[in-house]
Protein backbone atom coordinates (compact mmCIF):
# COMPACT_ATOMS: atom_id res chain seq x y z
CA UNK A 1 57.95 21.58 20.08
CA UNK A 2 58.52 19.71 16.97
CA UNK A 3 58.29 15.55 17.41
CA UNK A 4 60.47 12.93 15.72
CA UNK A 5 57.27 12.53 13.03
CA UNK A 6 57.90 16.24 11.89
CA UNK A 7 61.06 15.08 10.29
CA UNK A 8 59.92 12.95 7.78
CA UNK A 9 57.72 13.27 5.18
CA UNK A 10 55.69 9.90 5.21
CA UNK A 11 54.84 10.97 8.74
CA UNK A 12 51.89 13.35 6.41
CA UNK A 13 50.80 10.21 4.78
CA UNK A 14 48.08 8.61 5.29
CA UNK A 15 49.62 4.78 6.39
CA UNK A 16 46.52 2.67 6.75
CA UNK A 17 43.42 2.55 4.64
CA UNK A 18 40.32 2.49 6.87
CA UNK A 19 38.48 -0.64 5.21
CA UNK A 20 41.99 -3.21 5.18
CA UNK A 21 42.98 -5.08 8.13
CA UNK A 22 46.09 -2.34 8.99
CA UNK A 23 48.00 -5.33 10.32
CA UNK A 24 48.19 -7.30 6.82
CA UNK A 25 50.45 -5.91 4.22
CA UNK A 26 49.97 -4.54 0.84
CA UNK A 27 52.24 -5.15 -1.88
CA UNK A 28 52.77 -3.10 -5.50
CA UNK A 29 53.76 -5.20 -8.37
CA UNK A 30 55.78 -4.46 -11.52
CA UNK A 31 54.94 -7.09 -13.69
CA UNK A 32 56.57 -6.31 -16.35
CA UNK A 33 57.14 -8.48 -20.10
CA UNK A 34 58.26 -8.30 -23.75
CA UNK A 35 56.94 -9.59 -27.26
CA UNK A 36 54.41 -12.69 -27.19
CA UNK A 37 54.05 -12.07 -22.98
CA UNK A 38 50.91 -10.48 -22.46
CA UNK A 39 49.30 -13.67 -22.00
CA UNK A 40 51.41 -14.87 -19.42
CA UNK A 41 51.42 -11.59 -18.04
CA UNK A 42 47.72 -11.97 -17.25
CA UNK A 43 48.35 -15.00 -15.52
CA UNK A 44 50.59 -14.13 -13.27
CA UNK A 45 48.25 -11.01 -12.43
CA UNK A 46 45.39 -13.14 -11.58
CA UNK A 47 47.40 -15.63 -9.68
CA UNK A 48 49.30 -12.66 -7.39
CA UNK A 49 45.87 -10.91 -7.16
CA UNK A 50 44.37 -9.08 -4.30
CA UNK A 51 42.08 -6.42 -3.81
CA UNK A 52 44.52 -4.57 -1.67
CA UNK A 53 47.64 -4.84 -3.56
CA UNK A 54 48.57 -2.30 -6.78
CA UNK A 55 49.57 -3.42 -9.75
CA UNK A 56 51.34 -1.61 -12.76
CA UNK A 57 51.91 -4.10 -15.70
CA UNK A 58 54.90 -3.14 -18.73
CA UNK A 59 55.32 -4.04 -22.02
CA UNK A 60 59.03 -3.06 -23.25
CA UNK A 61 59.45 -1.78 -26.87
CA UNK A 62 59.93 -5.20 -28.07
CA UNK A 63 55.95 -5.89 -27.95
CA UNK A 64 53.79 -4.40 -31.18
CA UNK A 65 51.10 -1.79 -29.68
CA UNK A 66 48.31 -4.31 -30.93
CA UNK A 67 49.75 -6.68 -27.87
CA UNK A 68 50.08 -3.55 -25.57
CA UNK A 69 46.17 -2.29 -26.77
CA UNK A 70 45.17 -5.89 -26.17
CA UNK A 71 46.72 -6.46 -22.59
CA UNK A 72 45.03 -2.91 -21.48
CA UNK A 73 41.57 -4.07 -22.74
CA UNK A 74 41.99 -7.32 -21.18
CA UNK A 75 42.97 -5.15 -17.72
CA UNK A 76 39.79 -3.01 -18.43
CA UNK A 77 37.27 -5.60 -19.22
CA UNK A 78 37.85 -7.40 -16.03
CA UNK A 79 35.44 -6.55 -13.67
CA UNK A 80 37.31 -7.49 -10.41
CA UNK A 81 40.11 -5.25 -11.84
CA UNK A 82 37.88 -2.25 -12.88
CA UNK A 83 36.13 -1.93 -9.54
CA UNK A 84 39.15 -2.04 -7.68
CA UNK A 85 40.76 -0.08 -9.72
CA UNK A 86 44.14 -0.81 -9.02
CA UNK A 87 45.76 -2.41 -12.00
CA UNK A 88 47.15 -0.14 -14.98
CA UNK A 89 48.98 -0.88 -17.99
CA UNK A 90 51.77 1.52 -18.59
CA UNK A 91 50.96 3.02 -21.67
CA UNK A 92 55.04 4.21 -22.43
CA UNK A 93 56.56 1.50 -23.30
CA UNK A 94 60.18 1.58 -22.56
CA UNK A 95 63.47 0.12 -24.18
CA UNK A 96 64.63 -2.55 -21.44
CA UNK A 97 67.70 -4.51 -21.43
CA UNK A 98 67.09 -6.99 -19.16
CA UNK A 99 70.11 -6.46 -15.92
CA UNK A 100 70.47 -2.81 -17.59
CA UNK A 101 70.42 0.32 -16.48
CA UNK A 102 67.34 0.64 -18.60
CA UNK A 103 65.31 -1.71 -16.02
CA UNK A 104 66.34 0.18 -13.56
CA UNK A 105 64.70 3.04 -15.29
CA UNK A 106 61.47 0.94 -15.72
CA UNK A 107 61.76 0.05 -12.40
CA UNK A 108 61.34 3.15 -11.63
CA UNK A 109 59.33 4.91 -13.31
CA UNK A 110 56.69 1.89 -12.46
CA UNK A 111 57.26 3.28 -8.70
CA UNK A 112 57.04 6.76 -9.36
CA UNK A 113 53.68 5.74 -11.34
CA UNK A 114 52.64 3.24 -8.07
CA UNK A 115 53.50 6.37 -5.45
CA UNK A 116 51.12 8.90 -7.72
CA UNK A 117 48.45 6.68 -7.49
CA UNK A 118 48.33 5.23 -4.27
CA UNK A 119 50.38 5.43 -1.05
CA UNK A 120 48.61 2.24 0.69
CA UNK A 121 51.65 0.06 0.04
CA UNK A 122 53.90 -1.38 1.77
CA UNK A 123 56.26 -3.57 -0.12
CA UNK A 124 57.56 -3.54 -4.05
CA UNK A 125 57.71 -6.48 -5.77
CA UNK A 126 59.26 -6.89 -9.21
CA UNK A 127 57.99 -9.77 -11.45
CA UNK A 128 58.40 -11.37 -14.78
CA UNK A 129 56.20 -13.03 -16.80
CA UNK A 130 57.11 -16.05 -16.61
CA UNK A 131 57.40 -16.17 -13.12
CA UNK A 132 54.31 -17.90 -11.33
CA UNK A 133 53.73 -17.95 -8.23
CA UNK A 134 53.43 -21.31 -5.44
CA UNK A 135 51.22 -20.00 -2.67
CA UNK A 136 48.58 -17.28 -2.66
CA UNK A 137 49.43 -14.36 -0.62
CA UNK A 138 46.65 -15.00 2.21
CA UNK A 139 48.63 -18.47 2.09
């Protein structure tokens, strides 16, 4: 006899990851930025931070691919970031017109790129770089 869990698909998922306190919750982050932001994209990276969290980071079309190559070697050469392995530069950059249809389009394809890689999330979070953030998240 089939249960209420058979009807859904994220009942087949795994939901907790055995070495994270189930009870805490795990965010994914767009952080996303245009021309002259990788810097403070990095910044806000390191200051929402944490191990358990996934992080996809966007430069739109407006950024020259030296910034875009430089952001994704500063990613890289982080150790923190490498071992964990859950922060990735999108390497497409998109055209976005900020409260567009065409960050909605980011938006999602920075999702669809989140679910491939990792289903131990709870919560989406969209970010700028210039926002910053007050508390830390174990705050």
């Amino acid at each position: 006899k089939p249960t209420n869990d058979d009807y859904f698909v994220e009942s087949s998922f795994l939901k907790s990851n055995p070495d994270v306190n189930p009870d805490l919750p795990r965010l994914a982050y767009l952080i996303s930025g245009t021309k002259g932001d990788s810097h403070r994209m990095m910044r806000t990276l390191q200051a929402v931070y944490h191990p358990r969290n996934q992080y996809v980071l966007h430069l739109d079309l407006e950024a020259p691919p030296k910034e875009r190559m430089e952001l994704a070697l500063s990613v890289k050469s982080d150790p923190i970031f490498s071992r964990m392995e859950n922060v990735r530069v999108m390497s497409q950059s998109n055209l976005v017109t900020y409260k567009g249809p065409t960050m909605i389009a980011c938006t999602l394809q920075a999702v669809a790129i989140l679910l491939r890689e990792s289903l131990h999330w709870d919560w989406f979070l969209n970010l700028s770089a210039s926002d910053y953030p007050l508390v830390t998240q174990d705050g």
